[in-house]
C-alpha atoms as a PDB file:
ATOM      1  CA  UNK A   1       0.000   0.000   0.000  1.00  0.00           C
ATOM      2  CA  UNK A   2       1.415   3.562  -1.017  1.00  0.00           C
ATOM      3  CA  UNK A   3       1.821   6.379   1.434  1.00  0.00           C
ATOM      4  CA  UNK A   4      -0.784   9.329   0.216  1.00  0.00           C
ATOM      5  CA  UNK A   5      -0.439  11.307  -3.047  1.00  0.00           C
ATOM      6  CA  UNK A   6       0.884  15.063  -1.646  1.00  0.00           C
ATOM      7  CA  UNK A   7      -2.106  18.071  -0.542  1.00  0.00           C
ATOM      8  CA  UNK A   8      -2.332  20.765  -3.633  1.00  0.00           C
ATOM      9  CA  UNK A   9      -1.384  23.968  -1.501  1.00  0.00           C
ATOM     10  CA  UNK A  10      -4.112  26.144  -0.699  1.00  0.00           C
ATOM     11  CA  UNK A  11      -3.870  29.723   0.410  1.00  0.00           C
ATOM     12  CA  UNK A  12      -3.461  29.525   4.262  1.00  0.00           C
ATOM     13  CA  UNK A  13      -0.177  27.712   3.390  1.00  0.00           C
ATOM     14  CA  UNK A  14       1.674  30.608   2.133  1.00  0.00           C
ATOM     15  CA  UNK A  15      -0.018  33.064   5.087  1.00  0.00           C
ATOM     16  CA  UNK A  16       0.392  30.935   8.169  1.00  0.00           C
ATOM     17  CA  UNK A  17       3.386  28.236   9.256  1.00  0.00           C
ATOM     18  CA  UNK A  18       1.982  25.616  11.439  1.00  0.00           C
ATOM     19  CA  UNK A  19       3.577  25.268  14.851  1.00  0.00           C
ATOM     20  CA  UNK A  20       5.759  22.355  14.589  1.00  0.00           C
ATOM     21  CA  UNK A  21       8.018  25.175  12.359  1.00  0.00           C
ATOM     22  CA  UNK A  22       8.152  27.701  15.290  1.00  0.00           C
ATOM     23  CA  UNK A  23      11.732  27.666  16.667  1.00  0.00           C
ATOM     24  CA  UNK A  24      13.054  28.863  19.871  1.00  0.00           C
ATOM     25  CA  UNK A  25      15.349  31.919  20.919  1.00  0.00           C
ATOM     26  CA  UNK A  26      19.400  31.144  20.648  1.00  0.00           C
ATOM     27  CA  UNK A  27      20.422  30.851  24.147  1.00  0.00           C
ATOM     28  CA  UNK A  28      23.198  29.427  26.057  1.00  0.00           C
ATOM     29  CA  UNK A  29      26.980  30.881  26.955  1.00  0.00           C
ATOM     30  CA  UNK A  30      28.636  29.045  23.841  1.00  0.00           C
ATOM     31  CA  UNK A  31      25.934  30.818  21.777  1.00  0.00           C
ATOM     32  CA  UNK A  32      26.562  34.026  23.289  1.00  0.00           C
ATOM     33  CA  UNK A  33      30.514  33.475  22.948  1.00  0.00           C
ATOM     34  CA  UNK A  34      30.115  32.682  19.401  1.00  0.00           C
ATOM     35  CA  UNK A  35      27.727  35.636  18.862  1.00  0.00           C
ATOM     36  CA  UNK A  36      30.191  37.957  20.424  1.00  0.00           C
ATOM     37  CA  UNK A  37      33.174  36.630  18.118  1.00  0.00           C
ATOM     38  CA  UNK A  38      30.912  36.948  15.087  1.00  0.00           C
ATOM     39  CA  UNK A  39      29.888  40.640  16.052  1.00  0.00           C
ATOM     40  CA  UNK A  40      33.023  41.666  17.148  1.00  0.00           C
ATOM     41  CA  UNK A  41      35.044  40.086  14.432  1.00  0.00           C
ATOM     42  CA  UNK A  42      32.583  40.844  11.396  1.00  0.00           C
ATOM     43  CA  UNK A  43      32.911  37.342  10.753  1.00  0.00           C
ATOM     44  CA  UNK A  44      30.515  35.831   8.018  1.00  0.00           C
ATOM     45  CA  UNK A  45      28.729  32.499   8.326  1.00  0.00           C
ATOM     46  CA  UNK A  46      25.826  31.150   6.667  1.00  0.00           C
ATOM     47  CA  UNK A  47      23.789  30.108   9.668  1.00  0.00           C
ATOM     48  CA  UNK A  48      23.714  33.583   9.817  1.00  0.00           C
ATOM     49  CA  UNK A  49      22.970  35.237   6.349  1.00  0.00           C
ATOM     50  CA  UNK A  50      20.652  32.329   6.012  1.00  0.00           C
ATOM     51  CA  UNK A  51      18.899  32.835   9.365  1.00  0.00           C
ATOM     52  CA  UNK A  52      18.780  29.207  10.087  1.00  0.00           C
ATOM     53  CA  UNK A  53      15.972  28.265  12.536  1.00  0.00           C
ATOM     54  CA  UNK A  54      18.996  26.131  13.997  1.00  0.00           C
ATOM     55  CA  UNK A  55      21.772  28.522  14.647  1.00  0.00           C
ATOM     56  CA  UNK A  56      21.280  28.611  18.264  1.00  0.00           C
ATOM     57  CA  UNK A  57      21.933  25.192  18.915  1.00  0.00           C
ATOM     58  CA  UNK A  58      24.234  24.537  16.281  1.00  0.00           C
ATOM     59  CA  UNK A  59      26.675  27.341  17.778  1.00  0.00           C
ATOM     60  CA  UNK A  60      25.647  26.044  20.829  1.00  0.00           C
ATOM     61  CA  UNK A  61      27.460  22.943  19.858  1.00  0.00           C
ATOM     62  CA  UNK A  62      30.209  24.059  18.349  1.00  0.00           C
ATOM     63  CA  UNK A  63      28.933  23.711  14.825  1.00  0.00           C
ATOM     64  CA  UNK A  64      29.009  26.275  12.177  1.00  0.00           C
ATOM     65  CA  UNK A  65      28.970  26.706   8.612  1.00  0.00           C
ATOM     66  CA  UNK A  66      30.861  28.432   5.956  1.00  0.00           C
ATOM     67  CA  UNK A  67      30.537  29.743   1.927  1.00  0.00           C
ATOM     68  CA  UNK A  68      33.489  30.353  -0.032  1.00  0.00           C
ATOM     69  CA  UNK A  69      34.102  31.330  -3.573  1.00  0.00           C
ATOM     70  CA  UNK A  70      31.700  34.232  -3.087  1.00  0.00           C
ATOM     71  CA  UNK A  71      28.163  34.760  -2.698  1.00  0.00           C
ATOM     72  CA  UNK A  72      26.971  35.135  -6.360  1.00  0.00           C
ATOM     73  CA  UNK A  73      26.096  31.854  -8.225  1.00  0.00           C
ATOM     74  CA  UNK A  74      26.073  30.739 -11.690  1.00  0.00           C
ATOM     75  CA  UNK A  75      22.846  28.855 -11.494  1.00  0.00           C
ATOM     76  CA  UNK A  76      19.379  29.943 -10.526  1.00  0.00           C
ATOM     77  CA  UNK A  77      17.983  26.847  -8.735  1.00  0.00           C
ATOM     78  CA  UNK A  78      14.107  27.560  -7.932  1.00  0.00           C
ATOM     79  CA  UNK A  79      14.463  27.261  -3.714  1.00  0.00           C
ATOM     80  CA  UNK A  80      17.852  29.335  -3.501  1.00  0.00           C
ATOM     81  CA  UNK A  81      18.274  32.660  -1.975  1.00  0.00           C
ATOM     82  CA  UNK A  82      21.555  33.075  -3.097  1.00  0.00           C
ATOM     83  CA  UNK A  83      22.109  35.210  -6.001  1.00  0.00           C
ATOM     84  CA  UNK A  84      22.651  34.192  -9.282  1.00  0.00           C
ATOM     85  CA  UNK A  85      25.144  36.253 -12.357  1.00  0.00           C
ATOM     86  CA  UNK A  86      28.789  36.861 -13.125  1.00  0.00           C
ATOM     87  CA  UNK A  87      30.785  35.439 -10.218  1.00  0.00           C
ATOM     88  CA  UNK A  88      34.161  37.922  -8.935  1.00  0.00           C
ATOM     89  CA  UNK A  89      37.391  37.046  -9.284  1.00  0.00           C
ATOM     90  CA  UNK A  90      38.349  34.216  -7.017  1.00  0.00           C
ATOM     91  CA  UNK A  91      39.937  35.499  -3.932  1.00  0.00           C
ATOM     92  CA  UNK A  92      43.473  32.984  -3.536  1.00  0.00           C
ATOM     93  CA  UNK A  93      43.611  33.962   0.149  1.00  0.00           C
ATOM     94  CA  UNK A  94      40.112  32.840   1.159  1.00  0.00           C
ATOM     95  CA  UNK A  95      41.571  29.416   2.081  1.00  0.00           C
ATOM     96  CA  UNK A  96      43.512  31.174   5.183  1.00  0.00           C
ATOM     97  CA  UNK A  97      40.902  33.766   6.071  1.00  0.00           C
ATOM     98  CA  UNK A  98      38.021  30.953   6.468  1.00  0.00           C
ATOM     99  CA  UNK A  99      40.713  28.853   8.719  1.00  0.00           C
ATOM    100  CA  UNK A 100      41.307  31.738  10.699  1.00  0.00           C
ATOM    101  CA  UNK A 101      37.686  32.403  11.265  1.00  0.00           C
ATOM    102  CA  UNK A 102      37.350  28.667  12.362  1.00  0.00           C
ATOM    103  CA  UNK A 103      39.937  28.769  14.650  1.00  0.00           C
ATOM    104  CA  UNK A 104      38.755  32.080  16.348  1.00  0.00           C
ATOM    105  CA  UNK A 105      35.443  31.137  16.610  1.00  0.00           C
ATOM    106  CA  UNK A 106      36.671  27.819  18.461  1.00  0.00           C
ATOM    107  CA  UNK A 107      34.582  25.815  16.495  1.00  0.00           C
ATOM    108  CA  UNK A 108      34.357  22.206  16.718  1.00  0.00           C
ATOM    109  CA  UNK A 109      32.732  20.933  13.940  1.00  0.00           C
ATOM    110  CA  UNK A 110      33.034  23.000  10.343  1.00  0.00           C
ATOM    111  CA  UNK A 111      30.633  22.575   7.555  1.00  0.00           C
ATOM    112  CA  UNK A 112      32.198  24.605   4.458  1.00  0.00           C
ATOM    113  CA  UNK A 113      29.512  24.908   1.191  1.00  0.00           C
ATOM    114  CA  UNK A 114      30.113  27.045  -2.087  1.00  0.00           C
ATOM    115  CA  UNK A 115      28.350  28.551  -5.103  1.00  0.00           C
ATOM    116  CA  UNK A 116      28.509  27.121  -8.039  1.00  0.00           C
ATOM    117  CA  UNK A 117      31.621  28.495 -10.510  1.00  0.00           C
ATOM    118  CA  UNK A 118      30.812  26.845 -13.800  1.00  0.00           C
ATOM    119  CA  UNK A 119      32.629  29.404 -15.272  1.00  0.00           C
ATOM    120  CA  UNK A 120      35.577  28.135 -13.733  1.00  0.00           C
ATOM    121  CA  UNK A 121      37.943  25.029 -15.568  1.00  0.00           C
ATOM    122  CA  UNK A 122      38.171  23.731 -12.508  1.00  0.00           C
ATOM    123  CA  UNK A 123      34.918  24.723 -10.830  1.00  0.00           C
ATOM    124  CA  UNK A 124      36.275  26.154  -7.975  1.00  0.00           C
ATOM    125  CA  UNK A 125      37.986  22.820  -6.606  1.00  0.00           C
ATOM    126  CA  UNK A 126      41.583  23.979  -6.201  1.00  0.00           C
ATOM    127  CA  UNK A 127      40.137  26.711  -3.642  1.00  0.00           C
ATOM    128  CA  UNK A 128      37.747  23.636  -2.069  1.00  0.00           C
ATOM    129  CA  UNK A 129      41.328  21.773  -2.021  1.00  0.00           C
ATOM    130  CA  UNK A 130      43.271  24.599  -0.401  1.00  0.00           C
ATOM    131  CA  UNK A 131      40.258  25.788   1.936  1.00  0.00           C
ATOM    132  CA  UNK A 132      40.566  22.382   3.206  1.00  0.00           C
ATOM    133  CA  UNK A 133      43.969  21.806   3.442  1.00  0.00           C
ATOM    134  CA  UNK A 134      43.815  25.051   5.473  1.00  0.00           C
ATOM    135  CA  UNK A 135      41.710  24.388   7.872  1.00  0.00           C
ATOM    136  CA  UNK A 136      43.071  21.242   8.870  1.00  0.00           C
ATOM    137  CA  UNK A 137      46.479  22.594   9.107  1.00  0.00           C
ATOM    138  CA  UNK A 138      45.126  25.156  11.790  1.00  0.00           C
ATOM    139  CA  UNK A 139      42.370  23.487  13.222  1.00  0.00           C
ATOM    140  CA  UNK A 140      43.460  19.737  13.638  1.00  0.00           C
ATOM    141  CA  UNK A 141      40.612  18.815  16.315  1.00  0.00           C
ATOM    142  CA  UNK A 142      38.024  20.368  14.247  1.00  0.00           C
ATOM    143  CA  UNK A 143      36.034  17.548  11.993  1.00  0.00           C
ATOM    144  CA  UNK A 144      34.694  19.152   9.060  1.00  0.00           C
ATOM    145  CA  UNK A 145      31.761  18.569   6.099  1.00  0.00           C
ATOM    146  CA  UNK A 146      32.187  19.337   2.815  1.00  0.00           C
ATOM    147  CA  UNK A 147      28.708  20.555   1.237  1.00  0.00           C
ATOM    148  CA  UNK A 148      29.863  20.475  -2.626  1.00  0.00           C
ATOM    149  CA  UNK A 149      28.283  21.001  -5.789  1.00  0.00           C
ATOM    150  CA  UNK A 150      28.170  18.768  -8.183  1.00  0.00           C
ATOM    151  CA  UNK A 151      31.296  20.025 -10.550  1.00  0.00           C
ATOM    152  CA  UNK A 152      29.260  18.946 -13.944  1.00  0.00           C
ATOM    153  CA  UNK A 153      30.213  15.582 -12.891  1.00  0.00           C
ATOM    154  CA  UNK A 154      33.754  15.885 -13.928  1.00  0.00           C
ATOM    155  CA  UNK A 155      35.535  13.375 -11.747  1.00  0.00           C
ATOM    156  CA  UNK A 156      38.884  15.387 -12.094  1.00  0.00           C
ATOM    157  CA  UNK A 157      37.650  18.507  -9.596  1.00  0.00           C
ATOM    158  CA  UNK A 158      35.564  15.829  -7.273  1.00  0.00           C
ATOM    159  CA  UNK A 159      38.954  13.861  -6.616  1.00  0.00           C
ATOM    160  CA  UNK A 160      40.197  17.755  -5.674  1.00  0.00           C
ATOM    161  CA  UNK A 161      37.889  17.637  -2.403  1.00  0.00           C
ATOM    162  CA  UNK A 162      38.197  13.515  -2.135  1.00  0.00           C
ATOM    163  CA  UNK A 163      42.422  13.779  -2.200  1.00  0.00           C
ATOM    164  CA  UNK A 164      42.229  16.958   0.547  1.00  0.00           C
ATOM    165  CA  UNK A 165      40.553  13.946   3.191  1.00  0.00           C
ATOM    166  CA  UNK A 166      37.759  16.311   4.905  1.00  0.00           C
ATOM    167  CA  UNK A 167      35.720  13.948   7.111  1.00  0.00           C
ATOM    168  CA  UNK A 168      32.813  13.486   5.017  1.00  0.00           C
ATOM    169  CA  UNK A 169      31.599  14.950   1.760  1.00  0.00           C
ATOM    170  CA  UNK A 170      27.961  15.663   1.016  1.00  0.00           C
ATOM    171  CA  UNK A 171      26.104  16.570  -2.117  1.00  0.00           C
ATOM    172  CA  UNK A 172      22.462  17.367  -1.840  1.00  0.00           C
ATOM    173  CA  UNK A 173      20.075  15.680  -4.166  1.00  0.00           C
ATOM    174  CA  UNK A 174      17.328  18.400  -2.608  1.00  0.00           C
ATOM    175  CA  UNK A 175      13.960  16.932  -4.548  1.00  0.00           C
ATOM    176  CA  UNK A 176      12.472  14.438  -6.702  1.00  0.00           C
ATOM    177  CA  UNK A 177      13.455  13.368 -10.216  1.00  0.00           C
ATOM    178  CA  UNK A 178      10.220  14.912 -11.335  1.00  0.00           C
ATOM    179  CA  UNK A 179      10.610  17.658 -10.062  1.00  0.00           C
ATOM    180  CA  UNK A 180      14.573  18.351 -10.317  1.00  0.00           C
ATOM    181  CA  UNK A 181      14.196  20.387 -13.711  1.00  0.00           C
ATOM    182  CA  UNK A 182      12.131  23.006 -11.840  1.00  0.00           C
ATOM    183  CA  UNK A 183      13.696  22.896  -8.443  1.00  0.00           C
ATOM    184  CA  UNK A 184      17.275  22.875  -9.752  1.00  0.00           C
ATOM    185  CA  UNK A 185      17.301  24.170 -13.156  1.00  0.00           C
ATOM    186  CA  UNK A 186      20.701  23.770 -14.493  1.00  0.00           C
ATOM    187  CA  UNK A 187      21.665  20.278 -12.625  1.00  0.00           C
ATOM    188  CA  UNK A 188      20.400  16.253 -13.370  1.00  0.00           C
ATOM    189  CA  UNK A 189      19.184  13.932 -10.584  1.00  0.00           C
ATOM    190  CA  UNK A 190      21.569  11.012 -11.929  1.00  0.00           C
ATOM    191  CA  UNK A 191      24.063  13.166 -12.226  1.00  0.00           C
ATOM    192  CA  UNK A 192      24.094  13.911  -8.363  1.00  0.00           C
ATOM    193  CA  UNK A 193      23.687  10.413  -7.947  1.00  0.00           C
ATOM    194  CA  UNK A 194      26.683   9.208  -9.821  1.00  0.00           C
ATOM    195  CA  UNK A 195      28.663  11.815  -7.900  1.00  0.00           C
ATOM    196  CA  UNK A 196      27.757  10.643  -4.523  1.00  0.00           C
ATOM    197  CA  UNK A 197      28.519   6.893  -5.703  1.00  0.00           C
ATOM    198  CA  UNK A 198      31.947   7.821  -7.123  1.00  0.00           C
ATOM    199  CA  UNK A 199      32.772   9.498  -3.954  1.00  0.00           C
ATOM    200  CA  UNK A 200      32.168   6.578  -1.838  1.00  0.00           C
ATOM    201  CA  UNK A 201      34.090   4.532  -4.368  1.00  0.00           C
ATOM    202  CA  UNK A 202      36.318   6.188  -3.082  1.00  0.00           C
ATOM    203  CA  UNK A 203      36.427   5.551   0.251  1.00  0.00           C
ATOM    204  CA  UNK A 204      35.085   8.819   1.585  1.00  0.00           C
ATOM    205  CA  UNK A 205      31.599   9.099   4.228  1.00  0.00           C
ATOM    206  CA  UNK A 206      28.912  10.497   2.048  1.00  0.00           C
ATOM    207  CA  UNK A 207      26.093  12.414   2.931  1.00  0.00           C
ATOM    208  CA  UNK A 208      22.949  14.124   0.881  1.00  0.00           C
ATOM    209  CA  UNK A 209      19.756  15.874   1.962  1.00  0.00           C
ATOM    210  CA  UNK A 210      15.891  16.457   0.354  1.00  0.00           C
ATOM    211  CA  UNK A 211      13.840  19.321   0.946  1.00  0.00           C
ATOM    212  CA  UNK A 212       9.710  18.205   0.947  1.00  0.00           C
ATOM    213  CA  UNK A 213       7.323  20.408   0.461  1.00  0.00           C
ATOM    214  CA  UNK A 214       7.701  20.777  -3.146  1.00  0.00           C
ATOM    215  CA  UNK A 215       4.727  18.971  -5.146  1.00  0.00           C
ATOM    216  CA  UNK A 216       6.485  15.496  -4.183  1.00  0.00           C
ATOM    217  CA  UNK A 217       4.673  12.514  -3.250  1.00  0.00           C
ATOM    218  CA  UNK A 218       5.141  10.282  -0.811  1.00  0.00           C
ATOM    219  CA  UNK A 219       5.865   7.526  -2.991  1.00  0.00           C
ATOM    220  CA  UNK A 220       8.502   9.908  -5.142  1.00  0.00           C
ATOM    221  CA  UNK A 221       9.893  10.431  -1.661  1.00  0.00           C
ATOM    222  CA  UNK A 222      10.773   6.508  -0.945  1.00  0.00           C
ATOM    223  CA  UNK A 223      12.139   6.332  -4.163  1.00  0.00           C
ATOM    224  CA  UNK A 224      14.479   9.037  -4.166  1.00  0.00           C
ATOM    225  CA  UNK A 225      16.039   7.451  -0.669  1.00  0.00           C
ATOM    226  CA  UNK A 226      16.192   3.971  -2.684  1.00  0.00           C
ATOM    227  CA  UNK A 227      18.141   5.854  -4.831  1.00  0.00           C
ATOM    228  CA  UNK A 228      20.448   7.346  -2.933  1.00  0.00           C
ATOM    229  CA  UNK A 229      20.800   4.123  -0.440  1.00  0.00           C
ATOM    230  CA  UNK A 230      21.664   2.228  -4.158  1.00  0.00           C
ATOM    231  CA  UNK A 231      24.608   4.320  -4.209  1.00  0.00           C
ATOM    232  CA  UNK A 232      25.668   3.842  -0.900  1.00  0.00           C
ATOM    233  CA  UNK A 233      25.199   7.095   1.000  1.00  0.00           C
ATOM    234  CA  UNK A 234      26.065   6.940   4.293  1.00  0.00           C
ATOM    235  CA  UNK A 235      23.722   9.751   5.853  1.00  0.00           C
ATOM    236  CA  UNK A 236      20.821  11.550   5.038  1.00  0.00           C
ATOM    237  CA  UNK A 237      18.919  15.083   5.633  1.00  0.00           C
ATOM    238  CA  UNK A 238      15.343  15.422   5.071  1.00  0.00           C
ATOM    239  CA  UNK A 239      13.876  18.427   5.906  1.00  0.00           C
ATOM    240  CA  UNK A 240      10.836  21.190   5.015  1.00  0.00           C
ATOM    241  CA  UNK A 241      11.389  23.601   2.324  1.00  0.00           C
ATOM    242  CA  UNK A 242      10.543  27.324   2.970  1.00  0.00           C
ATOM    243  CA  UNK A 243       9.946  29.701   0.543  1.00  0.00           C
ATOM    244  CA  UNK A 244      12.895  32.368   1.319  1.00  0.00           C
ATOM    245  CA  UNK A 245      10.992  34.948  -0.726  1.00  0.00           C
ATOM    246  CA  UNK A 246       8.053  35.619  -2.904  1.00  0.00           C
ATOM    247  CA  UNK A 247      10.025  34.822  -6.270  1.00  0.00           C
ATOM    248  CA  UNK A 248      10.960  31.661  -4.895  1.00  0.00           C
ATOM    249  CA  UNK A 249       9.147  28.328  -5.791  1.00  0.00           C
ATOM    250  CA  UNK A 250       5.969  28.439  -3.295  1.00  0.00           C
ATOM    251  CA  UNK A 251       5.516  25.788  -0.609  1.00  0.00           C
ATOM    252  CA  UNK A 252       3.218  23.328  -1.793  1.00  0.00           C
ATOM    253  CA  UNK A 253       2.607  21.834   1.313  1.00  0.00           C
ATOM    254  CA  UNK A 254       3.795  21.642   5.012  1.00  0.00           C
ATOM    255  CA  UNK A 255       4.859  18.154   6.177  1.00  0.00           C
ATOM    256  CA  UNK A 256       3.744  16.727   9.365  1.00  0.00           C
ATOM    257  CA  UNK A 257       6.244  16.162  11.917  1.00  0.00           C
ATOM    258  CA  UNK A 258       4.855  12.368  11.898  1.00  0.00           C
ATOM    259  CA  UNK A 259       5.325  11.848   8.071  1.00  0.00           C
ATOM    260  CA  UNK A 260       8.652  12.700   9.007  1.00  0.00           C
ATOM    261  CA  UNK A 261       8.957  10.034  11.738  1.00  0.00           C
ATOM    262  CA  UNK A 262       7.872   7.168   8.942  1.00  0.00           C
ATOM    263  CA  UNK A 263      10.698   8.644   6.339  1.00  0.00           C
ATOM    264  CA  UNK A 264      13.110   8.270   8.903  1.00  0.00           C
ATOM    265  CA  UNK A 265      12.268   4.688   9.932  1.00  0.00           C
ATOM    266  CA  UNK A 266      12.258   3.783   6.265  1.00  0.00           C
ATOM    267  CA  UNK A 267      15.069   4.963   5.281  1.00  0.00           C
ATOM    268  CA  UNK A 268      17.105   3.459   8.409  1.00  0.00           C
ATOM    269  CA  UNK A 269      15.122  -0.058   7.212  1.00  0.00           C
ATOM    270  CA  UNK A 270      16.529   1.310   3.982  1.00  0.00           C
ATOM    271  CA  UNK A 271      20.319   0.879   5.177  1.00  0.00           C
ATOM    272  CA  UNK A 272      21.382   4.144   6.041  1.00  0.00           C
ATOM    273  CA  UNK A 273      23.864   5.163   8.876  1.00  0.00           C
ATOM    274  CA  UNK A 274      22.731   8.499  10.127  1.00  0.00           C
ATOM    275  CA  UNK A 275      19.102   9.574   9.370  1.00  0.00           C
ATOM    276  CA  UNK A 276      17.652  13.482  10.085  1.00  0.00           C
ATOM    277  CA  UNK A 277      14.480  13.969   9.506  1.00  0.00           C
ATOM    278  CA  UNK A 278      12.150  16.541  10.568  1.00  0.00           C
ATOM    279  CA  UNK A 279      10.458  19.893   9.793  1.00  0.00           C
ATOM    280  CA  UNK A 280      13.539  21.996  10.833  1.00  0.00           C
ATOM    281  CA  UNK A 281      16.219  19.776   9.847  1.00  0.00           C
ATOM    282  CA  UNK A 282      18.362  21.762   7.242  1.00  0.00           C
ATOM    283  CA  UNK A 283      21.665  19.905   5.731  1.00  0.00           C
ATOM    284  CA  UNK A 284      24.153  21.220   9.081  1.00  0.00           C
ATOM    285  CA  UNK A 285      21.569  20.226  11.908  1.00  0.00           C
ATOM    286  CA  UNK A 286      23.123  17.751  14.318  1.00  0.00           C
ATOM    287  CA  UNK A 287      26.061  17.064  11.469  1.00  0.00           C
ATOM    288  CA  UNK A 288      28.960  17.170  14.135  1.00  0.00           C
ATOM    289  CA  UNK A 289      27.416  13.705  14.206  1.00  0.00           C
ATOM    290  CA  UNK A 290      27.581  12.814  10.874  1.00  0.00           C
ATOM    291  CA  UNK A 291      30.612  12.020  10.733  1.00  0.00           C
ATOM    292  CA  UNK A 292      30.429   9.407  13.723  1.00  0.00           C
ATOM    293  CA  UNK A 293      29.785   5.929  11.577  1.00  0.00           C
ATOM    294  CA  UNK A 294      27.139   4.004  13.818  1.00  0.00           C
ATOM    295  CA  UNK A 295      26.533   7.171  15.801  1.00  0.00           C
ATOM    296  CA  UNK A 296      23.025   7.431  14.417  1.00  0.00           C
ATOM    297  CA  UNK A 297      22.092   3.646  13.656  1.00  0.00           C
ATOM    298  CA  UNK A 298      22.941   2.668  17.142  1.00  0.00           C
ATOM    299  CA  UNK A 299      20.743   5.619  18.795  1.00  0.00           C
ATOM    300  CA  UNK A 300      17.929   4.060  16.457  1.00  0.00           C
ATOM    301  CA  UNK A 301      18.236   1.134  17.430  1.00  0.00           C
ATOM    302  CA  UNK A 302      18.188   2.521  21.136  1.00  0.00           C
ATOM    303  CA  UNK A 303      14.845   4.350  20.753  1.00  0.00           C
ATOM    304  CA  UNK A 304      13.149   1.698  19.019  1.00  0.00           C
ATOM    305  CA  UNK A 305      14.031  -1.089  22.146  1.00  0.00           C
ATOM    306  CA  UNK A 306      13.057   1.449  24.652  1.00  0.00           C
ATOM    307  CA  UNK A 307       9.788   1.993  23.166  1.00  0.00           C
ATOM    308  CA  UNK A 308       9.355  -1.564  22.744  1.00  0.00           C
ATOM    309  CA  UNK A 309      10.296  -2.866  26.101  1.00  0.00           C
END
């Protein structure tokens, strides 16, 4: 028996956000550590320019994330705030300068993203490369998450990222095949797939998230994890999308926290090691985790004999 078909969006979706999205205020002395370094500092992160629901905890742990190669992307996927034209020049010394900023803020766990730089030969991996490299060098008790694009697929700039050893590298899938044309507009579902496979060919943790919310159906859903479980991810993100602003692809629904709960019991059934899923999960949440193999599969398995016995 199928899970349901997904609720056409009526109007009170895009006016009111149900409770289960309501977050709390950041508190706690790390947080207000961290928010002093950042405000002092001017230092940039995005759990800050993306006013994650999750920052407060996140710093609270230790945990923040990081853009480099600029802010300005050469795609214009349909769910992405970011914004999209002619790149700058690529700044050689950003490598140092987001090392530095890790090791100021003290934090324990990095999670370093990008734009994508099509324009670029190499798509931006020698700075990926050299970011890492950095950071390790300077910071050799933080862990750290790469959150890469897909570099067209070109194994040559991937192997960049895999031969700089972070601790685990993630590519987000984000949606559907149906839908991937209109959520990301310039990228291919099996293209992200065969990326994520030749990474753990490799030998490296993988990781990739979905955003629901989108027009998906249940069904779509459970076949998307198959997918990425076929290629052997080790840990996966599934979280609601949010509109970030009115020219943004509209919410077509908003998932119950319990529809959540049954994702992340199938896709731990599925094989997976590490399984987030919830309404306020974004790709970072919890990830100082992620790179723990078992961490999340024993903690399952856990919960599911305490409720039992």
């Amino acid at each position: 028996m199928s899970l349901c078909s997904s609720i056409p969006p009526t109007e009170s979706d895009y006016k009111k956000k149900p409770d289960w999205l309501r977050v709390k205020l950041p508190i706690g002395e790390n947080y207000k550590h961290i928010r002093q370094l950042v405000d002092t500092n001017k230092l940039h992160t995005i759990c800050e320019s993306g006013n994650c629901p999750n920052m407060g905890e996140c710093w609270g742990a230790g945990t923040a994330t990081f853009m480099i190669l600029g802010n300005i992307c050469t795609r214009s996927c349909g769910f992405c705030a970011v914004s999209t034209g002619r790149p700058l020049a690529v700044d050689w010394d950003e490598p140092q300068k987001i090392a530095e900023t890790i090791f100021m803020m003290k934090v324990k766990h990095a999670v370093i993203t990008s734009v994508d730089r099509d324009e670029l030969k190499d798509g931006g991996s020698i700075i990926w490369h050299n970011t890492i490299k950095a950071v390790k060098a300077l910071n050799p008790g933080t862990t750290l998450e790469t959150l890469i694009p897909d570099f067209k697929g070109q194994e040559e700039n991937i192997l960049r990222v895999i031969d700089a050893a972070p601790n685990i590298i993630s590519h987000n899938i984000e949606t559907v095949e149906r839908l991937t044309r209109q959520v990301r507009i310039q990228a291919k579902y099996r293209r992200s797939l065969q990326v994520l496979a030749f990474i753990k060919e490799n030998n490296m943790r993988t990781k990739s998230g979905i955003m629901l919310g989108l027009g998906e159906t249940k069904d779509e859903v459970l076949f998307t994890l198959q997918d990425l479980a076929n290629a052997h991810v080790d840990v996966v993100t599934i979280g609601q999308y949010l509109q970030p602003t009115k020219k943004h692809l509209r919410v077509a629904r908003f998932v119950h926290p319990d529809e959540f709960a049954a994702y992340k019991e199938a896709a731990y059934q599925m094989g997976f090691d590490y399984v987030e899923s919830g309404p306020l999960v974004r790709s970072s949440y919890h990830s100082e985790n992620h790179v723990i193999p078992g961490y999340g599969k024993n903690k399952w398995s856990k919960e599911k004999q305490a409720i039992c016995s």
